[in-house]
C-alpha atoms as a PDB file:
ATOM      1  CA  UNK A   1       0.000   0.000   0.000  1.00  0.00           C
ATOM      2  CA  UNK A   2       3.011   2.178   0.963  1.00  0.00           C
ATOM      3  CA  UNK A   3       6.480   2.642   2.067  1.00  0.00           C
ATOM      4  CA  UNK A   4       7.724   4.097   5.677  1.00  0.00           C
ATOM      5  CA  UNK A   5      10.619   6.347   5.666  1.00  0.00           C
ATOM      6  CA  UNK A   6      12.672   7.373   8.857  1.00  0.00           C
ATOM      7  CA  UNK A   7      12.197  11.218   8.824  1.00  0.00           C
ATOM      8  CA  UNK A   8      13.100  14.647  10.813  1.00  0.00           C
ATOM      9  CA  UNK A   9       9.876  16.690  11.872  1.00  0.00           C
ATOM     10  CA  UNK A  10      11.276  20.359  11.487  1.00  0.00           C
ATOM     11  CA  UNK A  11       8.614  21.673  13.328  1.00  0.00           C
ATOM     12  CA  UNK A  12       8.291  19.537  16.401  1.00  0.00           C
ATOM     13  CA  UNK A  13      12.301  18.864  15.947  1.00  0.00           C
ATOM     14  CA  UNK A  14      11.787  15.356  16.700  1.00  0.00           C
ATOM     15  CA  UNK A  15      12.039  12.149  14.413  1.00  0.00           C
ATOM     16  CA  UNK A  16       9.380  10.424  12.882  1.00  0.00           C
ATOM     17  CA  UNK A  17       8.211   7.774  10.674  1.00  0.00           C
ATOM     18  CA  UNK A  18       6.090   9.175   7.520  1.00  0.00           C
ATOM     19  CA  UNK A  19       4.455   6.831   5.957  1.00  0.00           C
ATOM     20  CA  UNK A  20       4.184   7.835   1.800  1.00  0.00           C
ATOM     21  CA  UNK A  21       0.829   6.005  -0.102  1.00  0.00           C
ATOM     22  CA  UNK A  22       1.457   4.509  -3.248  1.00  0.00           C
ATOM     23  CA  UNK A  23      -0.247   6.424  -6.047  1.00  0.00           C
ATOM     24  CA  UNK A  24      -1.852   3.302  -7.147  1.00  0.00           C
ATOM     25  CA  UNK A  25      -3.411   2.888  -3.546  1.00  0.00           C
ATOM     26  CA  UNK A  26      -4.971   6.208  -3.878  1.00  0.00           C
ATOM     27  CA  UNK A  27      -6.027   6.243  -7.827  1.00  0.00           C
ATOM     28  CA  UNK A  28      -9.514   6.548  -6.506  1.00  0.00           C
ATOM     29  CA  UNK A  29     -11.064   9.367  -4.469  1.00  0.00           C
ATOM     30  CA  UNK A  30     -12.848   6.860  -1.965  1.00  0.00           C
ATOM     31  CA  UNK A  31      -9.837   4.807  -1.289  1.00  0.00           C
ATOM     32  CA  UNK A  32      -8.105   8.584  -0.747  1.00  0.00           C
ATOM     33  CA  UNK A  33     -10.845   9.773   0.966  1.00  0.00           C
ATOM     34  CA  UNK A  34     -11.104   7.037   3.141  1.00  0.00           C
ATOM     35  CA  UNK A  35      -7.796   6.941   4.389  1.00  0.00           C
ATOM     36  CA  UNK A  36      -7.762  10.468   4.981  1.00  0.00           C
ATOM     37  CA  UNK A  37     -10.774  10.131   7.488  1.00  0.00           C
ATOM     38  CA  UNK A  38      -9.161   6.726   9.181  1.00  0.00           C
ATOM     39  CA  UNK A  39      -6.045   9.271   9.788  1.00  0.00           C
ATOM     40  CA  UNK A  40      -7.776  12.285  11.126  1.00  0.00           C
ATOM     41  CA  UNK A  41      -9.582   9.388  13.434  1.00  0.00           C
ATOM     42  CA  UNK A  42      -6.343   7.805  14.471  1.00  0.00           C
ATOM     43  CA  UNK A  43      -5.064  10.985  15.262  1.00  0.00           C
ATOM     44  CA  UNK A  44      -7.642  11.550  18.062  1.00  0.00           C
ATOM     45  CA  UNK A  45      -6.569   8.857  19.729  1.00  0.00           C
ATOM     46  CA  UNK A  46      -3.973   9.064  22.495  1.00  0.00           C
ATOM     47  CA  UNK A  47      -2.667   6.027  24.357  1.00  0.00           C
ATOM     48  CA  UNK A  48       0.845   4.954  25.616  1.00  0.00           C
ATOM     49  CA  UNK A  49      -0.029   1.565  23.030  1.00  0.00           C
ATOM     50  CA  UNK A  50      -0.993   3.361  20.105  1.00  0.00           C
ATOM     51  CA  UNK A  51       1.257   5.260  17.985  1.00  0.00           C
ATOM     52  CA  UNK A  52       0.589   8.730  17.490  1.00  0.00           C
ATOM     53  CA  UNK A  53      -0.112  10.172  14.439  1.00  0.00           C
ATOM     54  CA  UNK A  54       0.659  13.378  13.959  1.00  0.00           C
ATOM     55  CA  UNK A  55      -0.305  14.461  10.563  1.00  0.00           C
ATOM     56  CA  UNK A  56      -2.470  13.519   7.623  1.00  0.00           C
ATOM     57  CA  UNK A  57      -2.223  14.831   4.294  1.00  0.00           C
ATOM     58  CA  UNK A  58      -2.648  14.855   0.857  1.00  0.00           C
ATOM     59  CA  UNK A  59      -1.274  16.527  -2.193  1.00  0.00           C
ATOM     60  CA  UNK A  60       0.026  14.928  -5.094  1.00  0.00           C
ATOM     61  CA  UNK A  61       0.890  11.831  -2.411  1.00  0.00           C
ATOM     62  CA  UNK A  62      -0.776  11.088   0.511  1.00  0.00           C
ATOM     63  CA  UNK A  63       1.111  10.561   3.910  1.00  0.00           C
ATOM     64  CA  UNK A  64       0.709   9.921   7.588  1.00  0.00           C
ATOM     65  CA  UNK A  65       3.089  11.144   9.610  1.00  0.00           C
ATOM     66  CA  UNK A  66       3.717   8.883  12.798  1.00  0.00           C
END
């Protein structure tokens, strides 16, 4: 579906993982759309079990960052 990358959060100068959709994954605007709204869910939820995520967008790729 995607590949995870080891990243540097500028903003919150902390590392991260970012996880980068496939194109293919996201050719359609409900598969896009839904895992935009599963994102902005996960990101609601905060538990020491659970990773965090801290950002969900979309552009020309579609990412989570974790």
């Amino acid at each position: 579906m995607g590949e995870v990358f080891a990243a540097l959060d500028l903003e919150r100068e902390q590392h991260v993982a970012l996880k980068v959709f496939r194109k293919t994954a996201m050719a359609h605007d409900v598969a896009r759309e839904r895992l935009l709204r599963e994102g902005r869910a996960a990101a609601r939820v905060a538990h020491p079990r659970v990773v965090r995520v801290h950002e969900v967008g979309s552009g020309e790729l579609a990412y989570l960052t974790m």
